[in-house]
PDB file of N, CA and C in Angstrom:
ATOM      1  N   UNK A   1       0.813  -1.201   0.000  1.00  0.00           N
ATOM      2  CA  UNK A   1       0.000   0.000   0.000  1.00  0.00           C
ATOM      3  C   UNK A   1       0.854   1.262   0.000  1.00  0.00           C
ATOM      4  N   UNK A   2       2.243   1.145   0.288  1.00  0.00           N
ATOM      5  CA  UNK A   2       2.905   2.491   0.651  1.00  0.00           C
ATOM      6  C   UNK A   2       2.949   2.880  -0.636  1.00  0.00           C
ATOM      7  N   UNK A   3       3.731   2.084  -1.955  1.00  0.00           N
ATOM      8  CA  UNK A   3       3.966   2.644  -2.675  1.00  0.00           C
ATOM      9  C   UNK A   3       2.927   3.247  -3.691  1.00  0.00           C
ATOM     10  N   UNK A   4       1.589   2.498  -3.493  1.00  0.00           N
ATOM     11  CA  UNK A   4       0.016   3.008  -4.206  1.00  0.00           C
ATOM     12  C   UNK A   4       0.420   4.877  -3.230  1.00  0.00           C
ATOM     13  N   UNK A   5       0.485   4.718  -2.731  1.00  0.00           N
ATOM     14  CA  UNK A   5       0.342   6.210  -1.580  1.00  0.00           C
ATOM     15  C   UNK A   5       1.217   6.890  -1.965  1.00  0.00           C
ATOM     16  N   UNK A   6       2.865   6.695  -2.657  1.00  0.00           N
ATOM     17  CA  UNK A   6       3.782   7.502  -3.161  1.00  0.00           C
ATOM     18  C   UNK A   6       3.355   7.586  -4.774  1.00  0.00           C
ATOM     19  N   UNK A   7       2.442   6.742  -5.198  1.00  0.00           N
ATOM     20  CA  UNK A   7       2.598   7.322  -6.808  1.00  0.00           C
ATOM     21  C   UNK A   7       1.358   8.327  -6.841  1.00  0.00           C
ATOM     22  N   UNK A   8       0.299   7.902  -5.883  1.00  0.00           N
ATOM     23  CA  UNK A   8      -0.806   8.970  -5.678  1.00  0.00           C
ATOM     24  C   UNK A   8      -0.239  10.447  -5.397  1.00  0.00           C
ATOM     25  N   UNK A   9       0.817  10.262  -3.943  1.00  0.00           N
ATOM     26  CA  UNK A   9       1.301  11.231  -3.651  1.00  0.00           C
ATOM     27  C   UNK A   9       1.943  12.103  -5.418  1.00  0.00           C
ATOM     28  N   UNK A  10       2.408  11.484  -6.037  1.00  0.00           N
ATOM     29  CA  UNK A  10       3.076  11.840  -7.630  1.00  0.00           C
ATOM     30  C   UNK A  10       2.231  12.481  -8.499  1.00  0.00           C
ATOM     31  N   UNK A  11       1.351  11.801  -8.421  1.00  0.00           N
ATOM     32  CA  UNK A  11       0.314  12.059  -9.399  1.00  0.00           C
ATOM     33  C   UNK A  11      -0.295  13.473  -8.997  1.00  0.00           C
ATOM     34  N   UNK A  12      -0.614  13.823  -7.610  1.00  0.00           N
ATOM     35  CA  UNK A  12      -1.460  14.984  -7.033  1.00  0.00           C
ATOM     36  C   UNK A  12      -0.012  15.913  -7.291  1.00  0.00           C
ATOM     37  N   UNK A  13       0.897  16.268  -7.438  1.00  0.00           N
ATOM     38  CA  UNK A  13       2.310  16.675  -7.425  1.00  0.00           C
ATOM     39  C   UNK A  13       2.019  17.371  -8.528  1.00  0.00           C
ATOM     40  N   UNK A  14       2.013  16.309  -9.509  1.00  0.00           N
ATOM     41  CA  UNK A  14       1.599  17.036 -10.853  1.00  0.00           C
ATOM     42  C   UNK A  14       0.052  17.558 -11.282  1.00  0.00           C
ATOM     43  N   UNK A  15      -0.569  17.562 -10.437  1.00  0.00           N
ATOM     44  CA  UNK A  15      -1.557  18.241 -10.828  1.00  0.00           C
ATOM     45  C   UNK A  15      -1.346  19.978  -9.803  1.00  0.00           C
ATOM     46  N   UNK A  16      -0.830  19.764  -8.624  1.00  0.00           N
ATOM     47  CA  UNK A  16      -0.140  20.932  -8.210  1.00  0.00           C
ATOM     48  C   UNK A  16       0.835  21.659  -9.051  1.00  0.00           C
ATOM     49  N   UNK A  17       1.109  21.414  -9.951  1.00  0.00           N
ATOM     50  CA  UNK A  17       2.393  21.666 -10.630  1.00  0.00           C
ATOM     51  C   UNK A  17       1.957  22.392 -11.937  1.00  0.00           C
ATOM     52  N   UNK A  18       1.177  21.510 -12.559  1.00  0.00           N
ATOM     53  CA  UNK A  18       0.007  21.844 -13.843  1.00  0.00           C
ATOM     54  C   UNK A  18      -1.021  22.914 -13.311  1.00  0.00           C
ATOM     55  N   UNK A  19      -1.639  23.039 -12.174  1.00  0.00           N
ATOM     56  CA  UNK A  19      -1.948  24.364 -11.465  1.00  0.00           C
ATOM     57  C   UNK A  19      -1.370  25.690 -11.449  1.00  0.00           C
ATOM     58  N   UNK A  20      -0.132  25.570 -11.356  1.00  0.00           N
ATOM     59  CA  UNK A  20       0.492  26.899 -11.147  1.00  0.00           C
ATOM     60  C   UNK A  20       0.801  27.411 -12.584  1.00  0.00           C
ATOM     61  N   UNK A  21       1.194  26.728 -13.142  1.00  0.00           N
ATOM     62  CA  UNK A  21       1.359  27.648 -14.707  1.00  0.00           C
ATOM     63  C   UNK A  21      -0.606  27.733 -14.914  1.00  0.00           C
ATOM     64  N   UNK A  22      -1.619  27.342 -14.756  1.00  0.00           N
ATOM     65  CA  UNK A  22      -2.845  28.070 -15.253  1.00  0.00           C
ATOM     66  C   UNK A  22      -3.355  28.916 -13.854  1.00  0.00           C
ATOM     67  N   UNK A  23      -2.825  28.878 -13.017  1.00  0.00           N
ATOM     68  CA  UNK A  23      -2.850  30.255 -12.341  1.00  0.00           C
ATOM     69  C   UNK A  23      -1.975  31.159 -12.520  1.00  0.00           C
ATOM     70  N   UNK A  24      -0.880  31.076 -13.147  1.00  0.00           N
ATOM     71  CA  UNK A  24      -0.348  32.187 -13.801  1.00  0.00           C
ATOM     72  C   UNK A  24      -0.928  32.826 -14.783  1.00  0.00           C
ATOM     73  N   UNK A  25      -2.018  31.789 -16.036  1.00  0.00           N
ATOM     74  CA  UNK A  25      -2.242  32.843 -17.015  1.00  0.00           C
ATOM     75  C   UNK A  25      -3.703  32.565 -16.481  1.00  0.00           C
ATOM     76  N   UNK A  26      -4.773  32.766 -15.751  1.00  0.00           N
ATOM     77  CA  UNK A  26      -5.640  32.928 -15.729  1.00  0.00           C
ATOM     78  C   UNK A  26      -6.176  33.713 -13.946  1.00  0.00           C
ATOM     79  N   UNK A  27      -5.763  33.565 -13.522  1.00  0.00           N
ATOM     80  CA  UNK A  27      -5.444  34.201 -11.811  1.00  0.00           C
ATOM     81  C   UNK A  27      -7.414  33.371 -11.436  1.00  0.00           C
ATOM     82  N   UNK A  28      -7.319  32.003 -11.672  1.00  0.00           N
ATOM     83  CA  UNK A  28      -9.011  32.142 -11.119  1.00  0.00           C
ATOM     84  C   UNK A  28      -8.963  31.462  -9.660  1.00  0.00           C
ATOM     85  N   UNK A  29      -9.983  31.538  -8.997  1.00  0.00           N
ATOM     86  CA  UNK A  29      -9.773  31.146  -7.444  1.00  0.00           C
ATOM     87  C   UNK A  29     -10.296  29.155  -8.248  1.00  0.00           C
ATOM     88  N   UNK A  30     -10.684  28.948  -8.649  1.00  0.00           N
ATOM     89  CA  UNK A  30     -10.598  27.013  -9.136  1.00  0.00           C
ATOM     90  C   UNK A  30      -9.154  26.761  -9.177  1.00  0.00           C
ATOM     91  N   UNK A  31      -8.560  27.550 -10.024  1.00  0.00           N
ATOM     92  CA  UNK A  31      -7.115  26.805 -10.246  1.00  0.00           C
ATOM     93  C   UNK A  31      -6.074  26.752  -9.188  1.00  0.00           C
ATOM     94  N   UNK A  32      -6.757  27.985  -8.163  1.00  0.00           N
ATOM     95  CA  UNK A  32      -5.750  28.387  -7.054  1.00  0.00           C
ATOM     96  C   UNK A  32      -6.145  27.178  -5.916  1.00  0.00           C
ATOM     97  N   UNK A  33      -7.237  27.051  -5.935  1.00  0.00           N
ATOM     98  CA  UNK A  33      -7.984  25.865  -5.154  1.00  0.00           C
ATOM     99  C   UNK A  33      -7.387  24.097  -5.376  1.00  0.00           C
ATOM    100  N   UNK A  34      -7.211  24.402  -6.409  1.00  0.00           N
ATOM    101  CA  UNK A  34      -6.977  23.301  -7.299  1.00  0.00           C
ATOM    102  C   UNK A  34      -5.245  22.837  -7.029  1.00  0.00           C
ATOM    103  N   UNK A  35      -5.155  24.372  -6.700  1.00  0.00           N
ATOM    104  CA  UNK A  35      -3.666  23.916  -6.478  1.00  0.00           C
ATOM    105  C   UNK A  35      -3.004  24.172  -5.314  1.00  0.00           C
ATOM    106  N   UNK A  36      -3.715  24.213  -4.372  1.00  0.00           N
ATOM    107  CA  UNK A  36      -3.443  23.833  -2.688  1.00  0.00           C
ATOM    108  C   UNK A  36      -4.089  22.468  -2.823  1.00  0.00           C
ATOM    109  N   UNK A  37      -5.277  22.030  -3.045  1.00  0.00           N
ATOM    110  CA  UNK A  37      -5.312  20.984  -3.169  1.00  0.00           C
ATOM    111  C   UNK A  37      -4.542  19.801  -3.785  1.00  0.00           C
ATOM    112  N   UNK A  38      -4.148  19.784  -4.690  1.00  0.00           N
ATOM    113  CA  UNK A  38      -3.238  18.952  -5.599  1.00  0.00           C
ATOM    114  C   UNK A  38      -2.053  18.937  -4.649  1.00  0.00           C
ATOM    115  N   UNK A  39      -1.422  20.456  -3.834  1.00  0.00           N
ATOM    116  CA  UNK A  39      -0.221  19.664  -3.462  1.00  0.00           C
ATOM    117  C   UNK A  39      -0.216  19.393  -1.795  1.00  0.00           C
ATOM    118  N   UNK A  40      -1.533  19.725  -1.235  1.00  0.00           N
ATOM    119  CA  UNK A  40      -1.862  19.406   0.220  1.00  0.00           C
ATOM    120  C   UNK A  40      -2.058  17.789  -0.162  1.00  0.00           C
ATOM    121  N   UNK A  41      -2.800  17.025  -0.822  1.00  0.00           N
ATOM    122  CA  UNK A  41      -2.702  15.857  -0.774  1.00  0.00           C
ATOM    123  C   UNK A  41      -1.812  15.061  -1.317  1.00  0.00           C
ATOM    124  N   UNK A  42      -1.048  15.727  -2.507  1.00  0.00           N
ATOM    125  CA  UNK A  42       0.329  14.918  -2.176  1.00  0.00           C
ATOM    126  C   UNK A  42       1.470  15.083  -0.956  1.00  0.00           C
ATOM    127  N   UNK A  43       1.567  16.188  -0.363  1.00  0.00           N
ATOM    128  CA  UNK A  43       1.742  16.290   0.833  1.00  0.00           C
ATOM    129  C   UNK A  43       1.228  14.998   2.010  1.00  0.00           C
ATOM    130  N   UNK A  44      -0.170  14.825   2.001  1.00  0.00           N
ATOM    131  CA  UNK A  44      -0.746  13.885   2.457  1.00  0.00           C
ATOM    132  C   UNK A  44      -0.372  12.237   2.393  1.00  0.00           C
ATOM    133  N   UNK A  45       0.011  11.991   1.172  1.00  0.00           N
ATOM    134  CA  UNK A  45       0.123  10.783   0.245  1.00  0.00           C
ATOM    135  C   UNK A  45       1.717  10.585   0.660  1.00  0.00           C
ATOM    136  N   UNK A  46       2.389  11.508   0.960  1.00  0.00           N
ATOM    137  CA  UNK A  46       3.770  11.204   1.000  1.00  0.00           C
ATOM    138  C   UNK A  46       4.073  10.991   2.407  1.00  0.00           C
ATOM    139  N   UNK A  47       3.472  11.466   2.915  1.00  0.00           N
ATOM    140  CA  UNK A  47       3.697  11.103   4.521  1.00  0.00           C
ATOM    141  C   UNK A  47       3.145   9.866   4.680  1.00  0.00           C
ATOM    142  N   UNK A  48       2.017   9.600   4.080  1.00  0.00           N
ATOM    143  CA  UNK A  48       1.940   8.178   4.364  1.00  0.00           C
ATOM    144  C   UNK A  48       2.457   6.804   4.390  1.00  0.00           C
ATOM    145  N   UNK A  49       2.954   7.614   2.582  1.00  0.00           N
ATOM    146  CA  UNK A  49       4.071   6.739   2.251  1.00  0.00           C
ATOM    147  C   UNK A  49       5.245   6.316   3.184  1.00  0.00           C
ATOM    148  N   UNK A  50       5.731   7.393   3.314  1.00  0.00           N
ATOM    149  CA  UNK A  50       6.781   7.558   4.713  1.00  0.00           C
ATOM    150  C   UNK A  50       6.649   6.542   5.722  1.00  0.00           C
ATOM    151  N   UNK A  51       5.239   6.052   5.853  1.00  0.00           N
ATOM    152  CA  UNK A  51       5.682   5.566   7.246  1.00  0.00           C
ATOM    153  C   UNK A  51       6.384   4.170   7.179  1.00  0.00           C
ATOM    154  N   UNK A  52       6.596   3.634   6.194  1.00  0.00           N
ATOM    155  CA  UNK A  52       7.182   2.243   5.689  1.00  0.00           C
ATOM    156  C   UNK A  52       8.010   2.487   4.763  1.00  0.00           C
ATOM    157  N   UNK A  53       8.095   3.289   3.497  1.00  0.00           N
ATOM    158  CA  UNK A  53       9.496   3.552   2.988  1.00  0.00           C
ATOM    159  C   UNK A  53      10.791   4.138   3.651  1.00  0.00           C
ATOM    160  N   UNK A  54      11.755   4.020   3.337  1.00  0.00           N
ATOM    161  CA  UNK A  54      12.813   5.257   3.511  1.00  0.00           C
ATOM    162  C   UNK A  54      12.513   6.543   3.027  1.00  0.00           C
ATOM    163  N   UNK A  55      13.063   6.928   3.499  1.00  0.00           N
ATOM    164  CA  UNK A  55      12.912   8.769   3.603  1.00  0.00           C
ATOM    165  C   UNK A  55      13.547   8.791   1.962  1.00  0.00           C
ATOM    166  N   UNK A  56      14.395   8.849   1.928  1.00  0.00           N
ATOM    167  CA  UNK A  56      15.443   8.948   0.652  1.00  0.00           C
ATOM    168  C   UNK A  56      14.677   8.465  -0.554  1.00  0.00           C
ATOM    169  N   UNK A  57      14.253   7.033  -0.864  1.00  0.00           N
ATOM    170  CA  UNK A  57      13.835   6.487  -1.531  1.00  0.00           C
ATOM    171  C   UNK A  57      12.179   7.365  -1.658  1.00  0.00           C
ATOM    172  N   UNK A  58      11.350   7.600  -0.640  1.00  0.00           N
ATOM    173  CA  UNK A  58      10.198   7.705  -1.191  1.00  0.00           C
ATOM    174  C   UNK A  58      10.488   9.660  -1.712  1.00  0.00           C
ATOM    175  N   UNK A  59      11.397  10.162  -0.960  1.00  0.00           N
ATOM    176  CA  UNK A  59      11.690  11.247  -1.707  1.00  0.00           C
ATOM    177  C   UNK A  59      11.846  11.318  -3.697  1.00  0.00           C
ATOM    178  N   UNK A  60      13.002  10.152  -3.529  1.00  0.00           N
ATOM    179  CA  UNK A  60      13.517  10.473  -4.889  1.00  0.00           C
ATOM    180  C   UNK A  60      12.146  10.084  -6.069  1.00  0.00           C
ATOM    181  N   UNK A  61      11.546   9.058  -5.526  1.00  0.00           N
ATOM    182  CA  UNK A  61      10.654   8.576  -6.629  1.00  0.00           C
ATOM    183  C   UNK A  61       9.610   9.689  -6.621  1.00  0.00           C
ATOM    184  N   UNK A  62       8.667  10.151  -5.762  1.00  0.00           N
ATOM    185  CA  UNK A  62       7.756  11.234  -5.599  1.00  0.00           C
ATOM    186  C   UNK A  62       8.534  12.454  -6.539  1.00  0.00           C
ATOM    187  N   UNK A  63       9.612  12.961  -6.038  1.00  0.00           N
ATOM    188  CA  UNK A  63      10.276  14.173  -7.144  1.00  0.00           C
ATOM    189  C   UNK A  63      10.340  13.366  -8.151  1.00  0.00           C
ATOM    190  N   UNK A  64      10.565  12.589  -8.719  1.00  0.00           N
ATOM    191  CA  UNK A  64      10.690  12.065  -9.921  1.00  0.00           C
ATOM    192  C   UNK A  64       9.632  11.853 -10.846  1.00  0.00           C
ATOM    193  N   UNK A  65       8.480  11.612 -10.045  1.00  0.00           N
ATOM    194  CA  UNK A  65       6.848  11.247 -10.811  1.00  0.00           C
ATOM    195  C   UNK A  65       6.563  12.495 -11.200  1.00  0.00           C
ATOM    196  N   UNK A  66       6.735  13.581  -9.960  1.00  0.00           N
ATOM    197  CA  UNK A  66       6.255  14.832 -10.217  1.00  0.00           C
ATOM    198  C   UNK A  66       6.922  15.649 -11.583  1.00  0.00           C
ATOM    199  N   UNK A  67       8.064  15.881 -11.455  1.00  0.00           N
ATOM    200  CA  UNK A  67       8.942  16.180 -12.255  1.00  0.00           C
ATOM    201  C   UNK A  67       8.583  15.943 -13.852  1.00  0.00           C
ATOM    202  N   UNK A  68       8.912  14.459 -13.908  1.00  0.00           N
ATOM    203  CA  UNK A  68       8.452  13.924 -15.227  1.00  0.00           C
ATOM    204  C   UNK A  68       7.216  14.460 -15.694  1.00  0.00           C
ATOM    205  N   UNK A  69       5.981  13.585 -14.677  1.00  0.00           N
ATOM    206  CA  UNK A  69       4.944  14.294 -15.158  1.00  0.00           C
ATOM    207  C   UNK A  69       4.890  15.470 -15.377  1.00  0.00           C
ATOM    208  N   UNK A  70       5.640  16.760 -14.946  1.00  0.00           N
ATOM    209  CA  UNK A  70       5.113  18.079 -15.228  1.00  0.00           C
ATOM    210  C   UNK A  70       5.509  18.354 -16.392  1.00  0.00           C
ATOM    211  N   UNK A  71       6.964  17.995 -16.969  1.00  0.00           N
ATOM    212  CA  UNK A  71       7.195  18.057 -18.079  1.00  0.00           C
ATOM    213  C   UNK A  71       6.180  17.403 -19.199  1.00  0.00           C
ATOM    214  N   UNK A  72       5.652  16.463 -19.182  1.00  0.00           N
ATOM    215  CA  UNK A  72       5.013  15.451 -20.390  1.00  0.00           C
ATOM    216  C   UNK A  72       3.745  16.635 -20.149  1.00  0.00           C
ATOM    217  N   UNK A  73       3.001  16.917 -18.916  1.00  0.00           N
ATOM    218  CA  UNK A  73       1.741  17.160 -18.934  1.00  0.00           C
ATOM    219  C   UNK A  73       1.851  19.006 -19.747  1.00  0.00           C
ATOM    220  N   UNK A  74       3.627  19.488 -19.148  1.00  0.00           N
ATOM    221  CA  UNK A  74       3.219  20.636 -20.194  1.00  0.00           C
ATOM    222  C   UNK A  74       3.560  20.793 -21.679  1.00  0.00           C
ATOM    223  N   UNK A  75       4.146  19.406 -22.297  1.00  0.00           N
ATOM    224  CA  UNK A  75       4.070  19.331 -23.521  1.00  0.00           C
ATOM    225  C   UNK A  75       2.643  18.944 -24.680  1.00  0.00           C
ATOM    226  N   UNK A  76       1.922  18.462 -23.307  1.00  0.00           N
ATOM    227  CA  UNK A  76       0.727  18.138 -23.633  1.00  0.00           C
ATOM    228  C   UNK A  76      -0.360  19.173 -23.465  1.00  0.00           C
ATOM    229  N   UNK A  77      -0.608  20.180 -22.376  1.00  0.00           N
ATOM    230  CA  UNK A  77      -1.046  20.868 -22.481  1.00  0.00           C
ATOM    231  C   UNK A  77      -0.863  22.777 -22.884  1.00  0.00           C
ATOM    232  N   UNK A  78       0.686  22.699 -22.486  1.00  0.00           N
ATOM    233  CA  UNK A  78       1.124  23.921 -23.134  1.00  0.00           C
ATOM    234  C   UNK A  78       2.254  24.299 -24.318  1.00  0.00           C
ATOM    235  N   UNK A  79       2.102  23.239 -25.055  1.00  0.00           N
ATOM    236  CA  UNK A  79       3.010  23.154 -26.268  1.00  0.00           C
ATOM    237  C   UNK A  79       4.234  23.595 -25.905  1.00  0.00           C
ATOM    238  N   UNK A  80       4.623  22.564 -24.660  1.00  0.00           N
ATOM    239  CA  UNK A  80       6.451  23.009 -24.523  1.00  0.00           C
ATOM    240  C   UNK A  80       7.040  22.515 -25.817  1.00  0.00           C
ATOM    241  N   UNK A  81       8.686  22.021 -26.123  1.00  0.00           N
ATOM    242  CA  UNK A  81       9.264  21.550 -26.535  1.00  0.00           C
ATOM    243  C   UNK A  81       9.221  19.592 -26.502  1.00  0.00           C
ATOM    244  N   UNK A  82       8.996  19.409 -27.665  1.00  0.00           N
ATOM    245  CA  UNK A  82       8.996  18.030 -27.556  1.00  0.00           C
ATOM    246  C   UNK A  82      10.176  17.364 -28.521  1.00  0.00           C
ATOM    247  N   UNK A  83      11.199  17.030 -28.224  1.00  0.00           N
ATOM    248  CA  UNK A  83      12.612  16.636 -28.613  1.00  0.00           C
ATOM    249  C   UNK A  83      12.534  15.221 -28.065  1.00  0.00           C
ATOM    250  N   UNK A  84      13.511  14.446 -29.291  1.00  0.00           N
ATOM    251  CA  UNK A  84      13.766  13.111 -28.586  1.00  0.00           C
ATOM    252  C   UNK A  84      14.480  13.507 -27.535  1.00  0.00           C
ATOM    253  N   UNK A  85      15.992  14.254 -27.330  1.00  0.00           N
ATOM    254  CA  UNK A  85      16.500  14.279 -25.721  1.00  0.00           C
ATOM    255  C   UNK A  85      15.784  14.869 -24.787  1.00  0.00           C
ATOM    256  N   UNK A  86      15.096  15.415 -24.802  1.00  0.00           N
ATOM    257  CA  UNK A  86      13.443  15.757 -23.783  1.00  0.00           C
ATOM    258  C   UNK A  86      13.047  14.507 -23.394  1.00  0.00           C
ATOM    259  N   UNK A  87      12.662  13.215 -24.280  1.00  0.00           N
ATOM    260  CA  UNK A  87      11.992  12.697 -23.810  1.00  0.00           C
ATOM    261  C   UNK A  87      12.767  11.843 -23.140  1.00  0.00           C
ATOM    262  N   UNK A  88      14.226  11.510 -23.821  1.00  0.00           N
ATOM    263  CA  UNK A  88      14.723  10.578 -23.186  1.00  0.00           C
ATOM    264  C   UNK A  88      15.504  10.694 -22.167  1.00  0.00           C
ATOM    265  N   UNK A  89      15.027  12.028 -21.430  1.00  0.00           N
ATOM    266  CA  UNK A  89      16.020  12.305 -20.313  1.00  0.00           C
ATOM    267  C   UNK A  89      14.584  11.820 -19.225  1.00  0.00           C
ATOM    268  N   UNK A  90      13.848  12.323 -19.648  1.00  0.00           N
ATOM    269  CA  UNK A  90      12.592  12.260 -19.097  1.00  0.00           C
ATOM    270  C   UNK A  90      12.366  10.669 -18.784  1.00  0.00           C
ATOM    271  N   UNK A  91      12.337   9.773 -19.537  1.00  0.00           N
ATOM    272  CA  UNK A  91      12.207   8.521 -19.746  1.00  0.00           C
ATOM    273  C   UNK A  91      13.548   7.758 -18.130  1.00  0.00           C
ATOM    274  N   UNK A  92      14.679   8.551 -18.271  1.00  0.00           N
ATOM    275  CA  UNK A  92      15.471   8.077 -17.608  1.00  0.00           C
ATOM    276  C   UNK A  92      15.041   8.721 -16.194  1.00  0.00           C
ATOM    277  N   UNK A  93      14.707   9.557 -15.737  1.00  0.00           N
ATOM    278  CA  UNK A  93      14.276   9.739 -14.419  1.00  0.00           C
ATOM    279  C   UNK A  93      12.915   8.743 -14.158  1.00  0.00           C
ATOM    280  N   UNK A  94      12.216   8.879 -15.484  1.00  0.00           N
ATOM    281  CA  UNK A  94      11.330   7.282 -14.400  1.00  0.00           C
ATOM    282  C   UNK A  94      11.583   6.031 -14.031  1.00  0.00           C
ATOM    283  N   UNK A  95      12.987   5.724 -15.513  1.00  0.00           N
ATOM    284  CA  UNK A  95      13.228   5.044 -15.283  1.00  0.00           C
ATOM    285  C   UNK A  95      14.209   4.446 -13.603  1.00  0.00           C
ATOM    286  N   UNK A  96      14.889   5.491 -13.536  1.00  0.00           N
ATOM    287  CA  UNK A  96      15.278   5.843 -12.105  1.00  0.00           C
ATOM    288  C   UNK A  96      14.456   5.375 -10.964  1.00  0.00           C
ATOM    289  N   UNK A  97      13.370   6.145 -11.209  1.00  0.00           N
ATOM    290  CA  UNK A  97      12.146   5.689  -9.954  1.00  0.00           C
ATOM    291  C   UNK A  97      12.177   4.254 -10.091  1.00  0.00           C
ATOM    292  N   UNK A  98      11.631   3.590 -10.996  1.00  0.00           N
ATOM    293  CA  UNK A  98      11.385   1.892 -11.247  1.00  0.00           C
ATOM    294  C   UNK A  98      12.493   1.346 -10.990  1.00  0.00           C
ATOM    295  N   UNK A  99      13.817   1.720 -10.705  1.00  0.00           N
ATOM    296  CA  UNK A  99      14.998   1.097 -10.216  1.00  0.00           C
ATOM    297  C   UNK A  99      14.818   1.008  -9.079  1.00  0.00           C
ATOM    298  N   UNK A 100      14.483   2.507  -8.514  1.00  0.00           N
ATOM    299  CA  UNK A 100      14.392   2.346  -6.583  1.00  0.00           C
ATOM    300  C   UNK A 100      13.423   1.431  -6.049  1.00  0.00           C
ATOM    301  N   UNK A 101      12.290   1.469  -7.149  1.00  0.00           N
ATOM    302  CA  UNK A 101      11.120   0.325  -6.597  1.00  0.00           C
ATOM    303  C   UNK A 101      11.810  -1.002  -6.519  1.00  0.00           C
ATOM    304  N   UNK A 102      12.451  -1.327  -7.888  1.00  0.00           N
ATOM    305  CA  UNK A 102      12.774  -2.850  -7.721  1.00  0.00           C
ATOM    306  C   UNK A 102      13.939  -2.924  -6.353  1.00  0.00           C
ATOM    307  N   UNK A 103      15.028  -2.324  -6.252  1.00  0.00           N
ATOM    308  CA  UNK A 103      15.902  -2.535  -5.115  1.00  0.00           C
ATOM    309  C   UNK A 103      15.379  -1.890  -3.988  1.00  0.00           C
ATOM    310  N   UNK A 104      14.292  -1.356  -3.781  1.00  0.00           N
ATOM    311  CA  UNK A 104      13.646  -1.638  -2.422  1.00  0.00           C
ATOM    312  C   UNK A 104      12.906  -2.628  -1.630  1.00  0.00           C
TER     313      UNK A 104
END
């Protein structure tokens, strides 16, 4: 269950994350809502995680979900840059995470 709780924790990360660039171009109280929420419950999700992972480990993978995802979600929603070395740097930090899972 911890690690269901660190990718949740990931997932709400990036929706905190995807929040702040549309409260930058739109200033509305949903997105601002949207984005205390998104990162109060990954906040939530990671402590939980915590209580059975390592500190280190559930750190690196959580920054890592978040991370990634923010990149993919703003190529997807705000026409960043989409380059093969974009993706495949991108590709290697998850892949990163799925390393710490297996040697944990």
């Amino acid at each position: 269950m911890n690690w269901t709780f660190l990718v949740l924790a990931g997932v709400f990360e990036m929706v905190g994350v995807l929040m702040i660039n549309k409260w930058h171009k739109d200033r509305s109280w949903r997105a601002m809502l949207l984005l205390i929420a998104g990162f109060g419950l990954s906040f939530l999700f990671l402590s939980l995680a915590m209580r059975t992972l390592a500190m280190g480990t559930a750190y690196a993978v959580w920054t890592g979900i978040g991370a990634s995802g923010g990149a993919v979600l703003g190529m997807i929603f705000y026409n960043e840059p989409r380059n093969g070395l974009r993706i495949l740097f991108i590709a290697m930090v998850l892949g990163s995470a799925v390393g710490l899972k297996l040697v944990s």
